[in-house]
C-alpha atoms as a PDB file:
ATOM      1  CA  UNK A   1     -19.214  -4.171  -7.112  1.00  0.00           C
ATOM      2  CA  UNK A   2     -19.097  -0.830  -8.861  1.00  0.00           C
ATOM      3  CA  UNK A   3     -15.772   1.589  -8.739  1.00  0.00           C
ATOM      4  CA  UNK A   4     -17.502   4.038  -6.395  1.00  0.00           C
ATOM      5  CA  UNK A   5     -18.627   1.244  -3.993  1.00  0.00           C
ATOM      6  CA  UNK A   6     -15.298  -0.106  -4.083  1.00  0.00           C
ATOM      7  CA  UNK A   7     -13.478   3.252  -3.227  1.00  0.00           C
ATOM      8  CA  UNK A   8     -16.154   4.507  -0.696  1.00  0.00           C
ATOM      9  CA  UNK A   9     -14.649   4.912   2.893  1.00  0.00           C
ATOM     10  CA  UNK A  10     -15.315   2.271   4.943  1.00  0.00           C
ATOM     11  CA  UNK A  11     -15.953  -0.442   2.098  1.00  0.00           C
ATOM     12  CA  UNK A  12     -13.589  -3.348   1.243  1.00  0.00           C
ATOM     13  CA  UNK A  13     -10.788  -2.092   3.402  1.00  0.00           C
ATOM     14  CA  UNK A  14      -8.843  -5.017   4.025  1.00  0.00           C
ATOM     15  CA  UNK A  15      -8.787  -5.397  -0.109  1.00  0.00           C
ATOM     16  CA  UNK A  16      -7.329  -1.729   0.026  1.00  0.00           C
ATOM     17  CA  UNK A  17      -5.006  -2.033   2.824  1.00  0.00           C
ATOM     18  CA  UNK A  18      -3.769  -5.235   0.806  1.00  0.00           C
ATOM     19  CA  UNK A  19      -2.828  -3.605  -2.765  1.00  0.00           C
ATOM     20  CA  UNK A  20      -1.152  -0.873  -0.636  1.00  0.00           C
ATOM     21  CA  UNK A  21       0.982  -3.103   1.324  1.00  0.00           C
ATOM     22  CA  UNK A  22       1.755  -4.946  -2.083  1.00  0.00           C
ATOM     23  CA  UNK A  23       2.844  -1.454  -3.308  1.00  0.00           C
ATOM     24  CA  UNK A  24       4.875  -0.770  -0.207  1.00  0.00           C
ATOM     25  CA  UNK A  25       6.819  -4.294  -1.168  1.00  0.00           C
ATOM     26  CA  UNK A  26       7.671  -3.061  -4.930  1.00  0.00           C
ATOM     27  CA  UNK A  27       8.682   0.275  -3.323  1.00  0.00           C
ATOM     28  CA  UNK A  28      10.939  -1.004  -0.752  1.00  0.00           C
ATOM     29  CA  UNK A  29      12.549  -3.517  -3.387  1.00  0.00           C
ATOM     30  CA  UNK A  30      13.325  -0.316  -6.223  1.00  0.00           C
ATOM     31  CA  UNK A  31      14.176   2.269  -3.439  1.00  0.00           C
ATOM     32  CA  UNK A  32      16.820  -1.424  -1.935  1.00  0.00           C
ATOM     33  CA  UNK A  33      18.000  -1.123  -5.717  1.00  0.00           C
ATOM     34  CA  UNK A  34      18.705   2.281  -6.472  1.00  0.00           C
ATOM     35  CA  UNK A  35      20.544   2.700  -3.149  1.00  0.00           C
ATOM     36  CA  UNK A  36      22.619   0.320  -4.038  1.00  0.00           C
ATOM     37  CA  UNK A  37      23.501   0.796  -7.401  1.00  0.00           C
ATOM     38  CA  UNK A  38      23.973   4.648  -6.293  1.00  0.00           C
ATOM     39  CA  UNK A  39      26.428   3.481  -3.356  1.00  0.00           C
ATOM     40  CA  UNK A  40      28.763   1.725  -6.328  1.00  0.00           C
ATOM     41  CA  UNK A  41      28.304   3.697  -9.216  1.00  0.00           C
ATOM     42  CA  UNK A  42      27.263   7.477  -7.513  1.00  0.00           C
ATOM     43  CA  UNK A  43      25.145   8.229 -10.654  1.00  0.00           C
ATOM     44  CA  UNK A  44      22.809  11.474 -10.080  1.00  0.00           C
ATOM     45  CA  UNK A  45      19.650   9.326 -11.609  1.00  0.00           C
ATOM     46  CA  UNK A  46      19.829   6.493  -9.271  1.00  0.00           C
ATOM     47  CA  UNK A  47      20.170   9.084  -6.140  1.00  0.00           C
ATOM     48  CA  UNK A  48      17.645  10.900  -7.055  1.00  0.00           C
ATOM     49  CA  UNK A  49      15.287   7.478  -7.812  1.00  0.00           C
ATOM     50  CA  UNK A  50      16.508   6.099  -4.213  1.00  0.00           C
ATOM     51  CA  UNK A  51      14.898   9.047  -2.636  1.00  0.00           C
ATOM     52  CA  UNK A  52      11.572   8.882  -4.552  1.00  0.00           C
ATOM     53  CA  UNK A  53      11.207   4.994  -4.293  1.00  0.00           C
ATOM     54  CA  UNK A  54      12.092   5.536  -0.528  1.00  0.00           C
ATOM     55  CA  UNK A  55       9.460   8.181   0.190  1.00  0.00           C
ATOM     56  CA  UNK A  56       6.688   6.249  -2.223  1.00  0.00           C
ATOM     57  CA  UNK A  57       7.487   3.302   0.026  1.00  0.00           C
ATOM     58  CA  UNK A  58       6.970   5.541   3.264  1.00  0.00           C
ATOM     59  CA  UNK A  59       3.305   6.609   1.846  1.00  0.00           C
ATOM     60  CA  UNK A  60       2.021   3.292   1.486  1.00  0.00           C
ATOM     61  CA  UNK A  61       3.155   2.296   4.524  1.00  0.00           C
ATOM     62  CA  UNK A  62       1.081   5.233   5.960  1.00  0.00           C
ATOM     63  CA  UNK A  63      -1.871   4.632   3.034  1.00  0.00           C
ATOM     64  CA  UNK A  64      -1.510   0.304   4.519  1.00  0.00           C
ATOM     65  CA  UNK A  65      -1.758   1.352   7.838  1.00  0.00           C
ATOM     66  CA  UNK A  66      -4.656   3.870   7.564  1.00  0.00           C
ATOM     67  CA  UNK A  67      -7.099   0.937   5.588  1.00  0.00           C
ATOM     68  CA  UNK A  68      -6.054  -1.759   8.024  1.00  0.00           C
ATOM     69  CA  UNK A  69      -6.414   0.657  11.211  1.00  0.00           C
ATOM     70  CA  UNK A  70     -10.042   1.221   9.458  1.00  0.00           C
ATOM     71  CA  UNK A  71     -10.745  -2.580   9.787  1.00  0.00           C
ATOM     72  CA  UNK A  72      -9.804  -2.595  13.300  1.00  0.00           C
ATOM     73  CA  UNK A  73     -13.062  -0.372  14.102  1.00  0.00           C
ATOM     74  CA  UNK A  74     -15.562  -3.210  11.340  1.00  0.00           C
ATOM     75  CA  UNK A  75     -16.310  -6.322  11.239  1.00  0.00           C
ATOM     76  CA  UNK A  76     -14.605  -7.751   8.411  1.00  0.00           C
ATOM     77  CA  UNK A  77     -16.314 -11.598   8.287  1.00  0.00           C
ATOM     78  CA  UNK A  78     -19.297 -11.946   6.589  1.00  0.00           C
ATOM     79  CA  UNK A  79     -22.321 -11.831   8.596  1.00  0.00           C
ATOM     80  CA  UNK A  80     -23.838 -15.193   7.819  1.00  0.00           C
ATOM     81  CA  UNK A  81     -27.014 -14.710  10.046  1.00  0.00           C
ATOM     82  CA  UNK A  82     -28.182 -13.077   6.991  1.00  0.00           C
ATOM     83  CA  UNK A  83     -28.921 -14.539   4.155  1.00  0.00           C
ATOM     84  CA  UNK A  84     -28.249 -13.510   0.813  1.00  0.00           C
ATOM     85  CA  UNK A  85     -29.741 -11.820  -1.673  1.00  0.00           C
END
């Protein structure tokens, strides 16, 4: 599988959807940080890092969504009528 197969609409969507919703996990965790270190020690870095984290989590979220709504509309199981080549 080549880089443009791999990023071409409609292929390996579930594999997309799933490094998205992986990056939605790390985001939530740093933006769960931040907040919380800026609610004890009100540093302007860790504000300003809660917000960022917090929106980066909200667009994989919508990026996890989008590939796994895509998979809805495919059949994601191998077709094993077929066989291969």
């Amino acid at each position: 599988m080549t880089a443009r197969e791999l990023c071409a609409s409609g292929n390996n969507e579930l594999l997309k959807g799933s490094v998205h919703a992986t990056a939605s996990v790390v985001a939530a965790v740093m933006a769960a940080y931040n907040i919380a270190a800026w609610w004890y020690r009100r540093d302007r870095h860790l504000r300003i890092n809660g917000v960022l984290y917090t929106l980066a989590f909200a667009w994989e979220v919508k990026q996890t969504l989008h590939h796994l709504t895509a998979c809805e509309g495919s059949d994601v199981s191998p077709d094993v009528s077929k066989p291969a080549a």
